[in-house]
C-alpha atoms as a PDB file:
ATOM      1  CA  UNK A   1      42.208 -25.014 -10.850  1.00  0.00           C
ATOM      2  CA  UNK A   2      40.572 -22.016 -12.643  1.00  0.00           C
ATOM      3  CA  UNK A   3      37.785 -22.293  -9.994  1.00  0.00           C
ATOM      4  CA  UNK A   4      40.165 -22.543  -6.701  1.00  0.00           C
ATOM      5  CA  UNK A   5      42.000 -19.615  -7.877  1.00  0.00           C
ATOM      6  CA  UNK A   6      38.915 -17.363  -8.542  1.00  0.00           C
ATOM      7  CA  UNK A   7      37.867 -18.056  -5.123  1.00  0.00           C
ATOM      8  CA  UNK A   8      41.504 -17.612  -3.434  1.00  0.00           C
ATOM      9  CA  UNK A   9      41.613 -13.828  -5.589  1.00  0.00           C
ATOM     10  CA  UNK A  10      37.670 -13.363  -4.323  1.00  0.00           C
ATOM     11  CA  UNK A  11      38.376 -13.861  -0.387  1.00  0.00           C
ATOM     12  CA  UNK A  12      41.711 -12.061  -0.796  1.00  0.00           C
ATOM     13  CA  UNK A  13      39.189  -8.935  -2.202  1.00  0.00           C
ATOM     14  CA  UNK A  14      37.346  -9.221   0.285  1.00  0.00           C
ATOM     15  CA  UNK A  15      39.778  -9.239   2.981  1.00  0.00           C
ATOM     16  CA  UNK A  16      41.554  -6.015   0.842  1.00  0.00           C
ATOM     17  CA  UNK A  17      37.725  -4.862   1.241  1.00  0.00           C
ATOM     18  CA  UNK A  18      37.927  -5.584   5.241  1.00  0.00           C
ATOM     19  CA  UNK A  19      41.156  -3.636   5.928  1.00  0.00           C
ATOM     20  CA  UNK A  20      40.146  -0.736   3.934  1.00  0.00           C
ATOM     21  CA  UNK A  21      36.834  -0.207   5.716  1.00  0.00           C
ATOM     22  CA  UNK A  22      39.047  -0.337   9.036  1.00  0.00           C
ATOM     23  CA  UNK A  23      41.378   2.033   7.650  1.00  0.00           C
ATOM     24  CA  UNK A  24      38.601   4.345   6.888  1.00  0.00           C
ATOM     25  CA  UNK A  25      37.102   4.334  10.180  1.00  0.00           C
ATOM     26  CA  UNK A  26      40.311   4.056  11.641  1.00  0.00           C
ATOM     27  CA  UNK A  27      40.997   7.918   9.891  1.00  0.00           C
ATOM     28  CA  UNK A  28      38.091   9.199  10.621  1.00  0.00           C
ATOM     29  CA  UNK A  29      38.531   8.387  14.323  1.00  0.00           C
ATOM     30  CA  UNK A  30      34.960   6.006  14.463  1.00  0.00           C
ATOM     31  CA  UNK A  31      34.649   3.462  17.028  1.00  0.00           C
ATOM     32  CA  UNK A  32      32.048   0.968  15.549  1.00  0.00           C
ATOM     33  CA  UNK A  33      29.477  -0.365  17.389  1.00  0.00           C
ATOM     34  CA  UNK A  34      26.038  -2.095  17.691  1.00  0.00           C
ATOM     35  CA  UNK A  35      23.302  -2.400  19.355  1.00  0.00           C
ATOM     36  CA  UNK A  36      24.531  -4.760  21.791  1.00  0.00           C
ATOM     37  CA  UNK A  37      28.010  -3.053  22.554  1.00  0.00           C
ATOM     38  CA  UNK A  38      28.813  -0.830  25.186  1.00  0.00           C
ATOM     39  CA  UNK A  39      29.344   3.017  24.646  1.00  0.00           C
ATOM     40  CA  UNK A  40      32.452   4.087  27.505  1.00  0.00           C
ATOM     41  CA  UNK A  41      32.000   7.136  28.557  1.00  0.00           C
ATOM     42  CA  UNK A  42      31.082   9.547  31.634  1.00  0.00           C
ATOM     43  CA  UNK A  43      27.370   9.994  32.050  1.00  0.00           C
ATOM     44  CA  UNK A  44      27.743  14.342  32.348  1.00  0.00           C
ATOM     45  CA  UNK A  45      29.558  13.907  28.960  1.00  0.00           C
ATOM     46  CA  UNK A  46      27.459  11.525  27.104  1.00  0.00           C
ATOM     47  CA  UNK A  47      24.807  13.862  28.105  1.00  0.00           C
ATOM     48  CA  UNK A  48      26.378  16.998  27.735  1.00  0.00           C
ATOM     49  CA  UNK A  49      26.582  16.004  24.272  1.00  0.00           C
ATOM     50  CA  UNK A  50      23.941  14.273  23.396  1.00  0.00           C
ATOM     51  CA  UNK A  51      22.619  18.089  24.353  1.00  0.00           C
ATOM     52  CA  UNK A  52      24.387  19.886  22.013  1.00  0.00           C
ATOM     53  CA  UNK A  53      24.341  17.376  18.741  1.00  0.00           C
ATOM     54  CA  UNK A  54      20.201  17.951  19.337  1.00  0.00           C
ATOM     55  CA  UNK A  55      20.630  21.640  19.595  1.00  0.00           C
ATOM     56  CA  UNK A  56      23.113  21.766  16.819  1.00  0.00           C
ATOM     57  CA  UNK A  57      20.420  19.416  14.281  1.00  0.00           C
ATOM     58  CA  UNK A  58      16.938  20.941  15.868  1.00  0.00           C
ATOM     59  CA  UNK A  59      15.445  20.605  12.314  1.00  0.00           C
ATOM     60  CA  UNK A  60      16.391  16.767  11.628  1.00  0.00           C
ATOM     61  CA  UNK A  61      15.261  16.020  15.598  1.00  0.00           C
ATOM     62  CA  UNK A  62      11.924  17.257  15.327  1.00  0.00           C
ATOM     63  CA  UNK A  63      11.383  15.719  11.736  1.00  0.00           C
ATOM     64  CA  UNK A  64      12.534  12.780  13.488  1.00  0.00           C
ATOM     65  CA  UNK A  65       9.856  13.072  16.619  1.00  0.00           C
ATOM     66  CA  UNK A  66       7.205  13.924  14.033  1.00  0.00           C
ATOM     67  CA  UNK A  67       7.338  10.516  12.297  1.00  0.00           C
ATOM     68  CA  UNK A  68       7.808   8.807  15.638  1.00  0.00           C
ATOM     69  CA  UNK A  69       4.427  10.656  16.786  1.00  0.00           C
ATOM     70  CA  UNK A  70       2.534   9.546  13.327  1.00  0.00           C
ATOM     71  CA  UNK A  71       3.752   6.271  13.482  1.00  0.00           C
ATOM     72  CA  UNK A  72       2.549   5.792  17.207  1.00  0.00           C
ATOM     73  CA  UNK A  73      -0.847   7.206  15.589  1.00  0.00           C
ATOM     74  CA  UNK A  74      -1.164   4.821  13.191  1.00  0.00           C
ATOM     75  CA  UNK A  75       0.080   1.977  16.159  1.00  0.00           C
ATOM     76  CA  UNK A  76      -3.024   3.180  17.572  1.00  0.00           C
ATOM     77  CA  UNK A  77      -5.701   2.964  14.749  1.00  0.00           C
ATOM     78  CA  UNK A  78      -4.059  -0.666  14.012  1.00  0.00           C
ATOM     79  CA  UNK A  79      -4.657  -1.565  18.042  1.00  0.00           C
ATOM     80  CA  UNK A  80      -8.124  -0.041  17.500  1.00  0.00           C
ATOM     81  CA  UNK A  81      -9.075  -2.170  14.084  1.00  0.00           C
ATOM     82  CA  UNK A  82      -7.214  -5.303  15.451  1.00  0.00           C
ATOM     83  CA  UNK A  83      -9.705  -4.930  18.876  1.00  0.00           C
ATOM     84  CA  UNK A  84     -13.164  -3.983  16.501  1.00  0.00           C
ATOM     85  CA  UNK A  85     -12.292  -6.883  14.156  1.00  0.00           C
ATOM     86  CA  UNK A  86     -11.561 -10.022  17.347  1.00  0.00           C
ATOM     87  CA  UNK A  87     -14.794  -7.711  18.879  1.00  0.00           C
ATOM     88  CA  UNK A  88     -16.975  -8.193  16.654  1.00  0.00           C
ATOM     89  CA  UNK A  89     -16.369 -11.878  15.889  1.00  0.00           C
ATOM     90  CA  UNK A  90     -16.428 -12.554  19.808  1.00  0.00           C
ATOM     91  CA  UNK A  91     -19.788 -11.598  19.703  1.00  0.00           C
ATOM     92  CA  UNK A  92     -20.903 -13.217  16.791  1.00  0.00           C
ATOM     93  CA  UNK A  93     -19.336 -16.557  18.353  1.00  0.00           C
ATOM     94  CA  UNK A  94     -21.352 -16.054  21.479  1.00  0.00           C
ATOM     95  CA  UNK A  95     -24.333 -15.689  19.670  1.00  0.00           C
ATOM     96  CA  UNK A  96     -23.998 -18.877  18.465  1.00  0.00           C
ATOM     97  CA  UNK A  97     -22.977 -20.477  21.134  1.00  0.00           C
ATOM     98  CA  UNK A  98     -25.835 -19.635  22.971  1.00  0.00           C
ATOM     99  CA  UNK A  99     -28.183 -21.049  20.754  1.00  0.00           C
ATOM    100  CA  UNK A 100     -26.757 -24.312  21.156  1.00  0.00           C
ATOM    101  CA  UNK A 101     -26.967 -24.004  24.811  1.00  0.00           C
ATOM    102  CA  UNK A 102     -30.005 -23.640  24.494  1.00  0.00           C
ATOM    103  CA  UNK A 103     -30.909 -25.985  21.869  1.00  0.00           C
ATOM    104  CA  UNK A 104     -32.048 -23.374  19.844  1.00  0.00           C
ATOM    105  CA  UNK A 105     -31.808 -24.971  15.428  1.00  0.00           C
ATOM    106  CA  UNK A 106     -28.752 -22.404  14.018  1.00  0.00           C
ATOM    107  CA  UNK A 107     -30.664 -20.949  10.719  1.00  0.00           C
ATOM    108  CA  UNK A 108     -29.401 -20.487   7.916  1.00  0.00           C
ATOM    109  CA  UNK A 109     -29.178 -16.530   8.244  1.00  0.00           C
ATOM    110  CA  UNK A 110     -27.014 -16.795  11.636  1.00  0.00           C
ATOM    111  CA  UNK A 111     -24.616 -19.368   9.715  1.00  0.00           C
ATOM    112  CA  UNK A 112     -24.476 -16.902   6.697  1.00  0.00           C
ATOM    113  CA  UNK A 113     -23.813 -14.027   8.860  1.00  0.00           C
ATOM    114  CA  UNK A 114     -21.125 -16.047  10.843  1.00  0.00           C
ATOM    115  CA  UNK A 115     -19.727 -16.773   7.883  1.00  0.00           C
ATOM    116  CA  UNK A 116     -19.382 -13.427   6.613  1.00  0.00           C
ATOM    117  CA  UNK A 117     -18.306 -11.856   9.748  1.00  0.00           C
ATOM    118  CA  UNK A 118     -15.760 -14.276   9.931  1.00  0.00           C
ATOM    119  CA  UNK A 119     -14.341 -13.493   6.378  1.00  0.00           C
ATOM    120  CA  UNK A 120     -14.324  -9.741   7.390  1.00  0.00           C
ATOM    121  CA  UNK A 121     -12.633 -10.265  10.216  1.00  0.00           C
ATOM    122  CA  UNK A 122      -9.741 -12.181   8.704  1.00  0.00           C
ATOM    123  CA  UNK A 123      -9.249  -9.285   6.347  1.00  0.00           C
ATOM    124  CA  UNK A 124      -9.522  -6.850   8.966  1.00  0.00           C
ATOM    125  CA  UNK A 125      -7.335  -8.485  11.595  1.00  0.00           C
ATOM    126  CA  UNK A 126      -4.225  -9.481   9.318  1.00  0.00           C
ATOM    127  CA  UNK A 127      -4.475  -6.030   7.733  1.00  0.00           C
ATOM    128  CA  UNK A 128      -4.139  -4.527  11.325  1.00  0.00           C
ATOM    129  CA  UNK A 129      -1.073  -6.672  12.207  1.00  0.00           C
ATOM    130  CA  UNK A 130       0.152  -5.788   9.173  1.00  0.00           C
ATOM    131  CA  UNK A 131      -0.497  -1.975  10.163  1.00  0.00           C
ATOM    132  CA  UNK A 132       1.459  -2.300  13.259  1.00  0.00           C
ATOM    133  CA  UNK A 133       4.925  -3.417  11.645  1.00  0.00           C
ATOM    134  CA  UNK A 134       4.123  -0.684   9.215  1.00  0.00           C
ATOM    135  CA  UNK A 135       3.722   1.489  12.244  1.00  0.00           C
ATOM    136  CA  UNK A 136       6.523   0.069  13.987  1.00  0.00           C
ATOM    137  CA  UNK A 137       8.815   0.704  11.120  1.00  0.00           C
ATOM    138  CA  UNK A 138       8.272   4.472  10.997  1.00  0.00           C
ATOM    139  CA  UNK A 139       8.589   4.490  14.688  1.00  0.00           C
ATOM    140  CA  UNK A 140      11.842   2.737  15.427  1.00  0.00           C
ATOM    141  CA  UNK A 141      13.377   3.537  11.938  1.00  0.00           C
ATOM    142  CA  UNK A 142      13.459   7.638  12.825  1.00  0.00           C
ATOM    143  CA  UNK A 143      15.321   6.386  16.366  1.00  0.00           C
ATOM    144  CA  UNK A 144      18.080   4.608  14.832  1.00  0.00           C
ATOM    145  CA  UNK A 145      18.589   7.973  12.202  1.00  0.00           C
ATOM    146  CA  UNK A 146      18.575   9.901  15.838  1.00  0.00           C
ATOM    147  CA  UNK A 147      20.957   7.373  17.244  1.00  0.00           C
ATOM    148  CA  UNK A 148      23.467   7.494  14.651  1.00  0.00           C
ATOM    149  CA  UNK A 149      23.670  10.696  14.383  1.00  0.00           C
ATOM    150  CA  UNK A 150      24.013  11.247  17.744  1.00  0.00           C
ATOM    151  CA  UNK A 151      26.516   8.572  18.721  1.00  0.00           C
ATOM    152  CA  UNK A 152      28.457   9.577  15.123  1.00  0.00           C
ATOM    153  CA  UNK A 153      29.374  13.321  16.782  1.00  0.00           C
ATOM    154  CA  UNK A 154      30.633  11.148  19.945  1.00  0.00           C
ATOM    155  CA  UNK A 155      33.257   9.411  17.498  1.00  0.00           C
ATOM    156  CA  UNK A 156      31.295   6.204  17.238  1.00  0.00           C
ATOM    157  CA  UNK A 157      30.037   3.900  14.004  1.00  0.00           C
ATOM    158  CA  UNK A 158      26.778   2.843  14.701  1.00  0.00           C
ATOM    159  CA  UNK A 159      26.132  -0.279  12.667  1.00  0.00           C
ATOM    160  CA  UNK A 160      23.074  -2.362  11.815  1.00  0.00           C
ATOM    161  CA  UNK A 161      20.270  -0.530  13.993  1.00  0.00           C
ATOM    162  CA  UNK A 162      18.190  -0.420  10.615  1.00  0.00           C
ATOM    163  CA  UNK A 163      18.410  -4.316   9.773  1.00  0.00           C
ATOM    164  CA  UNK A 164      17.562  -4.407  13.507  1.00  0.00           C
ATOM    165  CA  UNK A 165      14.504  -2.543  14.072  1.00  0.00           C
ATOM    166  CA  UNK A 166      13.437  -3.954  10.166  1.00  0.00           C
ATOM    167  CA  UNK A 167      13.281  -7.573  12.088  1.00  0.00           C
ATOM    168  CA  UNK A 168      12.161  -6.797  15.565  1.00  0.00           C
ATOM    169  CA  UNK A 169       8.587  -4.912  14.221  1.00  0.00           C
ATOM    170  CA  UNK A 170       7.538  -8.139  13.623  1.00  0.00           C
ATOM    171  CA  UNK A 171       8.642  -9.826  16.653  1.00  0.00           C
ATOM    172  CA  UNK A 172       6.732  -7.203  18.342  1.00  0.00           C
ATOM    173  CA  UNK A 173       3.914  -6.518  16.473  1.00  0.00           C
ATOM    174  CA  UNK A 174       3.340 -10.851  16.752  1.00  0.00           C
ATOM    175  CA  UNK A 175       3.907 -10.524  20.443  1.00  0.00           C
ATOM    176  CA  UNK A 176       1.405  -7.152  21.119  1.00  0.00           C
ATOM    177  CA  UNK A 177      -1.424  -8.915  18.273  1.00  0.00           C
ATOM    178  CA  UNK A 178      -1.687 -12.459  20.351  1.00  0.00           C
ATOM    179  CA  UNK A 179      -1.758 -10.177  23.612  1.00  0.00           C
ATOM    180  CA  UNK A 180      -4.518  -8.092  22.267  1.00  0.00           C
ATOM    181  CA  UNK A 181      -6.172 -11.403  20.461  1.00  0.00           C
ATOM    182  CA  UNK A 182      -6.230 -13.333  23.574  1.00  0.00           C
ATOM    183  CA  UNK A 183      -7.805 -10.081  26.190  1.00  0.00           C
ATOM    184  CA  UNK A 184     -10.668 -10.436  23.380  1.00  0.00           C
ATOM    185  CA  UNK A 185     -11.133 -14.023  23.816  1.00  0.00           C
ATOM    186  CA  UNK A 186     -10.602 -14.723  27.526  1.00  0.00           C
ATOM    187  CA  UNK A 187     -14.315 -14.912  28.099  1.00  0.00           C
ATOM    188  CA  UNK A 188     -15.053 -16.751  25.262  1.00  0.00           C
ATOM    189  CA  UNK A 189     -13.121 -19.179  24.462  1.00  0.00           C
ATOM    190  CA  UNK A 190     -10.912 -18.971  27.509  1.00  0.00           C
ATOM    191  CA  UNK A 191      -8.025 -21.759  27.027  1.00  0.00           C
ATOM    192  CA  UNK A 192      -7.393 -20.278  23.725  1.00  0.00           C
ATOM    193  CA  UNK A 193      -7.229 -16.937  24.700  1.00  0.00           C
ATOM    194  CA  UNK A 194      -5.005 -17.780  27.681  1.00  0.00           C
ATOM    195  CA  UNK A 195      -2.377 -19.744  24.871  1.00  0.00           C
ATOM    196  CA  UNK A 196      -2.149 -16.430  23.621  1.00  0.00           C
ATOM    197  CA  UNK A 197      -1.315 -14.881  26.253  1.00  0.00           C
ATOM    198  CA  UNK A 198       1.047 -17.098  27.358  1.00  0.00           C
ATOM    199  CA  UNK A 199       2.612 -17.312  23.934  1.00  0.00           C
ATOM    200  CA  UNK A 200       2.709 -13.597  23.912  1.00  0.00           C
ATOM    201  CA  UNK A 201       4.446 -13.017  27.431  1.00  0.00           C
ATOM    202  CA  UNK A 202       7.413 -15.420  26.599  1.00  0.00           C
ATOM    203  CA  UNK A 203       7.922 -13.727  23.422  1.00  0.00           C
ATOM    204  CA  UNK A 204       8.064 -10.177  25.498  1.00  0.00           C
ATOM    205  CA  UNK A 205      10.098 -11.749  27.983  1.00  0.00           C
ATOM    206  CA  UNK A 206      12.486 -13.140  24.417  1.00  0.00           C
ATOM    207  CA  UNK A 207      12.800  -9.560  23.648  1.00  0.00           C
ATOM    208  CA  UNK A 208      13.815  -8.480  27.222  1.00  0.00           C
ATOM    209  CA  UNK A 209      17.073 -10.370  26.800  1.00  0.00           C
ATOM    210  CA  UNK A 210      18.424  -8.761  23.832  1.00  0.00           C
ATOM    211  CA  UNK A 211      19.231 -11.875  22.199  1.00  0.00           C
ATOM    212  CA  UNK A 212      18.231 -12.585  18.453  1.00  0.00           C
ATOM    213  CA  UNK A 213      18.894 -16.878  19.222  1.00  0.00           C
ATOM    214  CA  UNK A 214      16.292 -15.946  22.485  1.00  0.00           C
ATOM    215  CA  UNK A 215      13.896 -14.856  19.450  1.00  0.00           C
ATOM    216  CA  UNK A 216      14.284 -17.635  17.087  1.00  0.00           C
ATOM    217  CA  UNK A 217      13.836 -20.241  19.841  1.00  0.00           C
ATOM    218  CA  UNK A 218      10.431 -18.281  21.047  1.00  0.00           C
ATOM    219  CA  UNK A 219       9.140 -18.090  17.502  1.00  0.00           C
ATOM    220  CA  UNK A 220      10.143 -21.926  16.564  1.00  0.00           C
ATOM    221  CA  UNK A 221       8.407 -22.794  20.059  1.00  0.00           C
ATOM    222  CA  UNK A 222       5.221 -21.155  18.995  1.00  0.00           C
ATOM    223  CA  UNK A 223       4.656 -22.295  15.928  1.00  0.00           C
ATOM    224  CA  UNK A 224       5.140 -25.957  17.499  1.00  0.00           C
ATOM    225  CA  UNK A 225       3.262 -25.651  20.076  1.00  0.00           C
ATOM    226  CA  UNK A 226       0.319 -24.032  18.540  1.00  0.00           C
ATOM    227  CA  UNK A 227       0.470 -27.115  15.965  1.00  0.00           C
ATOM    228  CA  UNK A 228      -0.234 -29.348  19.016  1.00  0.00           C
ATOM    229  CA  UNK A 229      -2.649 -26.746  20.663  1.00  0.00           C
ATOM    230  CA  UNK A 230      -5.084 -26.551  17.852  1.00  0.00           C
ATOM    231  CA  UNK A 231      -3.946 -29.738  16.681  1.00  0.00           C
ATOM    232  CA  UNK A 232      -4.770 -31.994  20.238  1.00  0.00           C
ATOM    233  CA  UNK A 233      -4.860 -29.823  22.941  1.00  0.00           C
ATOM    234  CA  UNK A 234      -8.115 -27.674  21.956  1.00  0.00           C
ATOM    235  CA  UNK A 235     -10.003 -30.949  20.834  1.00  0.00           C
ATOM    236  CA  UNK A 236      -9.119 -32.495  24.683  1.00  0.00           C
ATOM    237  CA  UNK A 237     -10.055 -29.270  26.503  1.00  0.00           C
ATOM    238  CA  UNK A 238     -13.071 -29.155  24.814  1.00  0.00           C
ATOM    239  CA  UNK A 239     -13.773 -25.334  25.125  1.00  0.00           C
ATOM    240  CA  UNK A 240     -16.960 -25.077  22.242  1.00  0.00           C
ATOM    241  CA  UNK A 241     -20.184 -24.991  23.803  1.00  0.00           C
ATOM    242  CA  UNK A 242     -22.540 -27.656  25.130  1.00  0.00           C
ATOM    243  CA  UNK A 243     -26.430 -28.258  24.775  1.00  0.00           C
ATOM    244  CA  UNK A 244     -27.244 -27.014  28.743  1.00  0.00           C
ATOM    245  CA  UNK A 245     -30.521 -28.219  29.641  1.00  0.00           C
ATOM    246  CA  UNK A 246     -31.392 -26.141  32.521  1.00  0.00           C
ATOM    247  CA  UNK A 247     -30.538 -22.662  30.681  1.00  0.00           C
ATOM    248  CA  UNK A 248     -32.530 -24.270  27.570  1.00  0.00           C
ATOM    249  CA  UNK A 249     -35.595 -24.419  29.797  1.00  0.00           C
ATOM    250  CA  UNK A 250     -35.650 -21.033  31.735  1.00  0.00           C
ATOM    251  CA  UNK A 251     -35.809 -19.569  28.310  1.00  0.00           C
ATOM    252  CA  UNK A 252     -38.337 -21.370  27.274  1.00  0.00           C
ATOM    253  CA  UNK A 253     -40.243 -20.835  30.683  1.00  0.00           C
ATOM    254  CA  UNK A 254     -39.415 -17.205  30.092  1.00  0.00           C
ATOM    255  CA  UNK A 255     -40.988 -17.315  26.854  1.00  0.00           C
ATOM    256  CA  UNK A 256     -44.289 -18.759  28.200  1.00  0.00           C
END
């Protein structure tokens, strides 16, 4: 009884909560909004003033565009890493692969080295994905302080932009990171790299509608179905390289 009544006074507080937060924006003259809603107004006005909020708050625009700039920056140097580390690995695989093409004995130096690059490269790529939410956050974070600011002198509430951009600098850092992974790889190992791409095209094409169950449906898709491409798919294609006998003996012709 004790427990049915606590919970009877807690959603009564919360709907004494509720009404108060409309009466609040309801005196301050707010219309709240989200991302996805639809801001009624005449396009000479809205940009009228959108004009004069950015002349009025110069100082808090271009601290804004600063951080926007460094955080592209750093979008940059994590591109660049991401690109060195999948780089450098490509040609280590290729390496190898071409001494079993030619049915050349993989020492012990080559494995070594493989298996060093290959540690660095781990460190190096997840570190640059990791960069790019990092840079993605300081990028889309200043554009939702510029959006509410904005949209607040217009008489409008805008609501949950942060939690927003906080969630979709993954989404898009995953999305950019397989695109970049797979350009690396398409000459290499060529059915993987095209997965990638594939993978990362329907997740761009996820963010294009806007809609967060769009997302979750691209990102539960690709985790299954890279499961059953590394799993079967990779072992059927067969994309690691074979002993070929006619390269093996121009080299050693050429080596005669």
């Amino acid at each position: 009884m004790y427990h049915r009544t606590s919970k009877l006074a807690k959603s009564d507080m919360l709907e004494a909560a509720g009404s108060m937060k409309q009466d609040v924006n309801a005196s301050e003259g707010m219309i709240p909004i989200d991302v996805t809603s639809n801001v009624y107004m005449d396009q000479g006005e809205f940009e009228r003033k959108s004009e004069e909020w950015m002349k009025n708050n110069q100082a808090s625009v271009q601290s804004d565009m600063q951080w926007i700039l460094f955080g592209c920056f750093l979008f940059a140097i994590g591109t660049g890493v991401l690109v060195y580390s999948e780089v450098r690995y490509v040609l280590m695989t290729r390496e190898y692969d071409l001494c079993v093409q030619i049915s050349k004995p993989i020492d012990e130096s080559l494995s070594a080295q493989m298996s060093a690059t290959q540690k660095v490269r781990t460190y190096l790529s997840i570190g640059a994905i990791l960069g790019t939410v990092v840079s993605l956050w300081i990028i889309l974070f200043p554009l939702c302080h510029l959006a509410t600011g904005m949209l607040s002198s217009m008489g409008y509430a805008f609501q949950g932009c942060y939690e927003l951009a906080f969630m979709v600098a993954f989404v898009v850092a995953a999305v950019w990171s397989l695109f970049v992974i797979g350009c690396c790889w398409i000459c290499t190992r060529p059915w993987t790299a095209i997965f990638c791409l594939i993978v990362s095209f329907v997740g761009e094409a996820s963010l294009e509608t806007g809609q967060a169950p769009a997302v979750l449906m691209w990102i539960l898709a690709s985790l299954l179905s890279a499961y059953i491409f590394f799993t079967w798919a990779r072992v059927i294609l067969n994309e690691d390289p074979k002993p070929d006998p006619e390269r093996s003996k121009l080299v050693s012709q050429a080596k005669v």
